[in-house]
Protein backbone atom coordinates (compact mmCIF):
# COMPACT_ATOMS: atom_id res chain seq x y z
CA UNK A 1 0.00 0.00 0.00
CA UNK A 2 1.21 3.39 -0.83
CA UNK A 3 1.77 6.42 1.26
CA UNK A 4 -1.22 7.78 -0.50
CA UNK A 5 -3.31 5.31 -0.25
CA UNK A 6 -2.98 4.74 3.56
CA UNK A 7 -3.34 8.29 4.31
CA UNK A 8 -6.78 8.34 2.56
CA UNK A 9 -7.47 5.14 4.59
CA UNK A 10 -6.38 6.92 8.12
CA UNK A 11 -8.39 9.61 6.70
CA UNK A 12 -11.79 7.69 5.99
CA UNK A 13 -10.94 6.04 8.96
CA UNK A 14 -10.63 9.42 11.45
CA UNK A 15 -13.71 10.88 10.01
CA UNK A 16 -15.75 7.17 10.74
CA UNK A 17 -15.02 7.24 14.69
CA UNK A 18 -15.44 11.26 14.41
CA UNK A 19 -18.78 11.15 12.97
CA UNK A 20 -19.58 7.81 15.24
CA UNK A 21 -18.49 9.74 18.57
CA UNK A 22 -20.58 12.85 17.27
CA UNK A 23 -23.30 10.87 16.77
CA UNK A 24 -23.04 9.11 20.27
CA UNK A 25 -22.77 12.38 21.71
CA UNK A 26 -25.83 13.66 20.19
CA UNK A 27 -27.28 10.53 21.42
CA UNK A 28 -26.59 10.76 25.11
CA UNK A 29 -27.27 14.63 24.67
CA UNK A 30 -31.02 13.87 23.60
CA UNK A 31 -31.41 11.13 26.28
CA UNK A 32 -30.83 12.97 29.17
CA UNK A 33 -32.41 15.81 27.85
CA UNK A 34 -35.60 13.81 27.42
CA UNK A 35 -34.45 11.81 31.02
CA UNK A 36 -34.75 15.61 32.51
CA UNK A 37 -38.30 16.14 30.89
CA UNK A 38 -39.91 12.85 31.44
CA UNK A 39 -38.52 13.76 35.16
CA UNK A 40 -40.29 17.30 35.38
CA UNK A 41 -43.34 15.97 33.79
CA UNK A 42 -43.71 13.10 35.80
CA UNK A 43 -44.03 10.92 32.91
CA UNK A 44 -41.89 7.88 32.93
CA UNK A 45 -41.90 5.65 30.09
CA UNK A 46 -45.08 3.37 30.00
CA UNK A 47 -46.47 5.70 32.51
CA UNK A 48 -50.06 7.27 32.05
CA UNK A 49 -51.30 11.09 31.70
CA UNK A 50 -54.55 12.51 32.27
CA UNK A 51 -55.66 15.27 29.89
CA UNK A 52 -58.69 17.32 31.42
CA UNK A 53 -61.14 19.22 28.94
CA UNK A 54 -62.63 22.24 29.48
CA UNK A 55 -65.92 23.17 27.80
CA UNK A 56 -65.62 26.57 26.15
CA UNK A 57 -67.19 29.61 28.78
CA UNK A 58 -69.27 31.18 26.18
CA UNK A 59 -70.97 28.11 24.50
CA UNK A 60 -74.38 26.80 25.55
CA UNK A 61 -73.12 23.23 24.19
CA UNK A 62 -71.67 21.73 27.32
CA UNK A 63 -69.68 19.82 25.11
CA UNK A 64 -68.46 22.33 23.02
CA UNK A 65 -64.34 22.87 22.95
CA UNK A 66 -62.79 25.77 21.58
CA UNK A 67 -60.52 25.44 18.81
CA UNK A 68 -57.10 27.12 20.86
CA UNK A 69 -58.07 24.63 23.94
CA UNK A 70 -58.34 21.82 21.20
CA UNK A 71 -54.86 22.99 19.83
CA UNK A 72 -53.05 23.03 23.08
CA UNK A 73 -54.26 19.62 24.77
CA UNK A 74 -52.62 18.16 20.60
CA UNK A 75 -49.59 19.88 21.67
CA UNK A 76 -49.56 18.14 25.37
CA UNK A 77 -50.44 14.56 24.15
CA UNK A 78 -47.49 14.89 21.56
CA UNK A 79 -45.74 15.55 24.77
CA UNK A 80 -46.54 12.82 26.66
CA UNK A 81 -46.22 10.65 23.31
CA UNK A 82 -42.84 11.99 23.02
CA UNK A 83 -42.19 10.69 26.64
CA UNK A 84 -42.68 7.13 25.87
CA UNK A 85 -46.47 7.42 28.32
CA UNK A 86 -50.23 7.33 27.70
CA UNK A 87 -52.44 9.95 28.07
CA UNK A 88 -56.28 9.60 28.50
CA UNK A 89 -58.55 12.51 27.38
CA UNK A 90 -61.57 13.22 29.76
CA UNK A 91 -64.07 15.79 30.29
CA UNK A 92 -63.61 18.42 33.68
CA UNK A 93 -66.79 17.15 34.67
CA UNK A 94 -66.52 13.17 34.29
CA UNK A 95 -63.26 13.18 36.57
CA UNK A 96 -63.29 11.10 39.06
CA UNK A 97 -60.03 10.53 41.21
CA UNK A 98 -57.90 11.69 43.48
CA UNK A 99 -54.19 12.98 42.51
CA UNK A 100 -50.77 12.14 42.62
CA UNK A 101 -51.25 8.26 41.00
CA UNK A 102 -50.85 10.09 37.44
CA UNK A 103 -49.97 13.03 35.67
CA UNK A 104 -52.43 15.63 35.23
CA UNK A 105 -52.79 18.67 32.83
CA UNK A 106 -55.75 20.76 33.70
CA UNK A 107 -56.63 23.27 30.98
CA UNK A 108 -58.77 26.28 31.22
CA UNK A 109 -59.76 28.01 33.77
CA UNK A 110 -62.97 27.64 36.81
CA UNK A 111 -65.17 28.98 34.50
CA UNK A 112 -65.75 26.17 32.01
CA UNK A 113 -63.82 23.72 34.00
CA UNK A 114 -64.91 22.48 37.26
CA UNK A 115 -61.48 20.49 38.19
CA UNK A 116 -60.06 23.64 37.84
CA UNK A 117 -61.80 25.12 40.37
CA UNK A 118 -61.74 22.06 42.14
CA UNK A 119 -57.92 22.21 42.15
CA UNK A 120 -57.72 26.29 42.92
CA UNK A 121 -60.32 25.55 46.10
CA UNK A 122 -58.15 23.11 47.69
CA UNK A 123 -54.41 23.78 46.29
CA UNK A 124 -54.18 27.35 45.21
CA UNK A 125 -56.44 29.02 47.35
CA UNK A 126 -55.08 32.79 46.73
CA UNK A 127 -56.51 32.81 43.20
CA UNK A 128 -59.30 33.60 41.64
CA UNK A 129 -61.12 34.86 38.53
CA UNK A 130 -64.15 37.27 39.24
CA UNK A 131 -66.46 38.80 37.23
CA UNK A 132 -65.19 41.67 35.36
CA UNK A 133 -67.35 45.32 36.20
CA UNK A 134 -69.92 46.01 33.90
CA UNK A 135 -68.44 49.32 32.68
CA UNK A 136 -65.54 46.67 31.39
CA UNK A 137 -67.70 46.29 28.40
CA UNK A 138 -66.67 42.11 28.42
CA UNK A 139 -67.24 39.34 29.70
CA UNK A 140 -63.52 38.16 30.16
CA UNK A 141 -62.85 37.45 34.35
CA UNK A 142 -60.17 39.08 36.28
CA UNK A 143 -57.42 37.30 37.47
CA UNK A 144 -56.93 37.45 40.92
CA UNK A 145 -53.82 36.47 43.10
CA UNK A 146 -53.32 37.45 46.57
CA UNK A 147 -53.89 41.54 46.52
CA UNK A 148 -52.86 41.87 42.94
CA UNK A 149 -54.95 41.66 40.48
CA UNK A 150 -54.72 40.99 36.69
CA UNK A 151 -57.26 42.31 34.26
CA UNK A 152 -58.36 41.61 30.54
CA UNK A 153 -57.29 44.61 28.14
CA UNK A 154 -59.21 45.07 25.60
CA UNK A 155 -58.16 46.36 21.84
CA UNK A 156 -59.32 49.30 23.55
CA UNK A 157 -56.50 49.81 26.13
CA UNK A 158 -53.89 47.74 24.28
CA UNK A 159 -53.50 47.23 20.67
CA UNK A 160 -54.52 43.38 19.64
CA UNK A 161 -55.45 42.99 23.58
CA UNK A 162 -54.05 41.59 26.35
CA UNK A 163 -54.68 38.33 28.32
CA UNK A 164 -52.77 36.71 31.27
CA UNK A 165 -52.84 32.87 32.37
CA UNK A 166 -51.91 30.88 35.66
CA UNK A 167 -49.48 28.31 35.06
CA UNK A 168 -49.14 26.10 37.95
CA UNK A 169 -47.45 22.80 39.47
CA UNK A 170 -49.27 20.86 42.28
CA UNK A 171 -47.68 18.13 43.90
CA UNK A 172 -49.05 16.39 46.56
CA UNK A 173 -46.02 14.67 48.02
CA UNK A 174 -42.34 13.77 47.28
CA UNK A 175 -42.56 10.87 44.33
CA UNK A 176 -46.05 11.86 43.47
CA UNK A 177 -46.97 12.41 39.73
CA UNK A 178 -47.78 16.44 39.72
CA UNK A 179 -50.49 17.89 38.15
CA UNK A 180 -50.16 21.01 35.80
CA UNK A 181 -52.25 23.77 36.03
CA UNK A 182 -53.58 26.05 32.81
CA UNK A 183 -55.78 28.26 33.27
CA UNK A 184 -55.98 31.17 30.93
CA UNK A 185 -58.64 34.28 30.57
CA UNK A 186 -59.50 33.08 27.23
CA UNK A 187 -59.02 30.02 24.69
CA UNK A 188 -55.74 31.97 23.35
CA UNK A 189 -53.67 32.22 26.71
CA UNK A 190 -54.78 28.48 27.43
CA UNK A 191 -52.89 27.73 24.13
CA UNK A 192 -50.32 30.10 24.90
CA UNK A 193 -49.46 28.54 28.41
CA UNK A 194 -49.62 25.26 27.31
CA UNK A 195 -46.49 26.41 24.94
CA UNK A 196 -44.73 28.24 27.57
CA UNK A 197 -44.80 25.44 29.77
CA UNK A 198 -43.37 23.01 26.74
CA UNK A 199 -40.57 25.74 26.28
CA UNK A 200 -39.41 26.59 29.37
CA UNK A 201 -39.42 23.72 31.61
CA UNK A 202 -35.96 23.27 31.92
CA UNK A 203 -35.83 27.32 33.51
CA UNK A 204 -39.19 25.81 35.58
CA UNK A 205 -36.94 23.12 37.05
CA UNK A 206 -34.00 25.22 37.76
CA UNK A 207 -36.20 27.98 39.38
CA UNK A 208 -38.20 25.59 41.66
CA UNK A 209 -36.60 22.08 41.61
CA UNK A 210 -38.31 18.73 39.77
CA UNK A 211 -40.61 18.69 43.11
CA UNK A 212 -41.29 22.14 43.82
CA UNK A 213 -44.63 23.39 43.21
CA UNK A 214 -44.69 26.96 41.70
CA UNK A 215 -47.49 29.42 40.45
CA UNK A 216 -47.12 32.05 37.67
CA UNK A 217 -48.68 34.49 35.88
CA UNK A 218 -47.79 34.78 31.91
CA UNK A 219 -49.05 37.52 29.78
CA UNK A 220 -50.05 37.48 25.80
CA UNK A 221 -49.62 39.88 23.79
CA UNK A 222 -51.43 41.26 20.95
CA UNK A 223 -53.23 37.73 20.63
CA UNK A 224 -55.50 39.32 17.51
CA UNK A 225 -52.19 39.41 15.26
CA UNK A 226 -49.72 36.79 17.06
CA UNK A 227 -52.47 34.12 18.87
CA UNK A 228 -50.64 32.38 20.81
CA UNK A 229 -46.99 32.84 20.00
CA UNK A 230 -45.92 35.95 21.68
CA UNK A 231 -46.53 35.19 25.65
CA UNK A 232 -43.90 36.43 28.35
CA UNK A 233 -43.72 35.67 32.17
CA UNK A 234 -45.29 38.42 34.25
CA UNK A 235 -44.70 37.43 37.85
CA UNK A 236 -44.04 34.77 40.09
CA UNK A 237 -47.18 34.37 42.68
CA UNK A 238 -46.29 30.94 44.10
CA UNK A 239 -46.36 32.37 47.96
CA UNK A 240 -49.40 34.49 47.03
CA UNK A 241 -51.61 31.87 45.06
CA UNK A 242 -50.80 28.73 47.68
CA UNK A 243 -51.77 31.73 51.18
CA UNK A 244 -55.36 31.28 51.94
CA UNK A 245 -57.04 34.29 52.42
CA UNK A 246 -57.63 35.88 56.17
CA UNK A 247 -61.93 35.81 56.52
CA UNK A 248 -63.02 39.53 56.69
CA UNK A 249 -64.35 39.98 60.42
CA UNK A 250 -67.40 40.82 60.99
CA UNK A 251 -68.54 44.79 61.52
């Protein structure tokens, strides 16, 4: 074999085991990556996920969905696909179990979902969402947490609108599957959330552990030209959503 031969050989040779240990390293990059996910999720592989429906607020059909809410629970079962688990799609009002045996992902808020409620009553019982003044001209609730408050905008106030959303984890006890919180002021922050919590929950875990249960607030902006695309994080309520309010005394 020639001198030019066998370098070409070394050659082919170096670039094989470079592109093999690239390719290994990619490999082990993606695996823990989705290790780290399935870990924040709670969603082991083989293991089960509850997706909750909400019923949209302004629809007489109890049954009716709307189409961002239909969107983002797509977007959550490609999740837990991608996680190697099951997920089971049930209406907020046909739920029937406790929590902590599965992962949960609650969407919309009290209005048109009673396991929202359900879960705001007994885990998050700072917030609410009352019923906006009637010199609001809408019917979109108010966000409450603690003594701040978070209020619809309309195209009015801010061009395309504004719209916050809850995002919140709920766990039970150490080892317990959590349960995800997503409860927007309309269909669009729902969707909107729902992304948020897909893109950031690697800054989630680092903020409040793979345990920790958190609250925040998220705002979307200008949802009339950018739907659900353009949402940023406006606060961190976690001590002021999981505080029970004082009862007013008496006069």
């Amino acid at each position: 074999m020639t001198d030019g031969v066998l370098n070409v050989v070394l050659g082919l040779v170096a670039s094989a085991i470079s592109a093999g240990l690239g390719w290994l390293a990619q490999s082990l990059r993606r695996r823990r990556r989705l290790e780290r996910e399935r870990a924040f999720f709670g969603l082991p592989v083989g293991g089960e996920a509850l997706l909750v429906v909400n019923r949209q607020a302004s629809a007489t059909d109890a049954r009716s969905v709307a189409r961002d809410d239909v969107y983002a629970l797509m977007e959550l079962a490609a999740l837990v696909r991608e996680c190697g688990a099951r997920a089971t799609l049930t209406g907020h009002d046909e739920v029937r179990q406790g929590l902590g045996d599965k992962t949960e992902f609650c969407v919309g808020g009290p209005v048109g979902n009673k396991r929202t409620a359900a879960h705001l009553e007994s885990w998050l019982p700072g917030v609410a969402f009352v019923s906006p003044p009637e010199e609001a001209g809408h019917p979109v609730h108010t966000l409450l947490v603690g003594a701040r408050e978070f209020r619809f905008l309309t195209s009015r106030e801010e061009p395309g609108q504004r719209a916050h959303a809850l995002l919140a984890r709920v766990h039970l006890r150490e080892g317990s599957r959590p349960v995800f919180l997503i409860a927007g002021q309309t269909a669009v922050s729902n969707h909107a959330a729902a992304r948020y919590l897909l893109a950031h929950h690697r800054e989630l875990a680092r903020r409040h552990g793979r345990d920790g249960a958190f609250a925040v607030v998220l705002r979307v902006v200008n949802a009339r030209a950018y739907g659900p695309d353009v949402v940023e994080f406006e606060a961190d309520v976690t001590a002021a959503a999981t505080t029970r309010p004082q009862p007013v005394a008496a006069g």
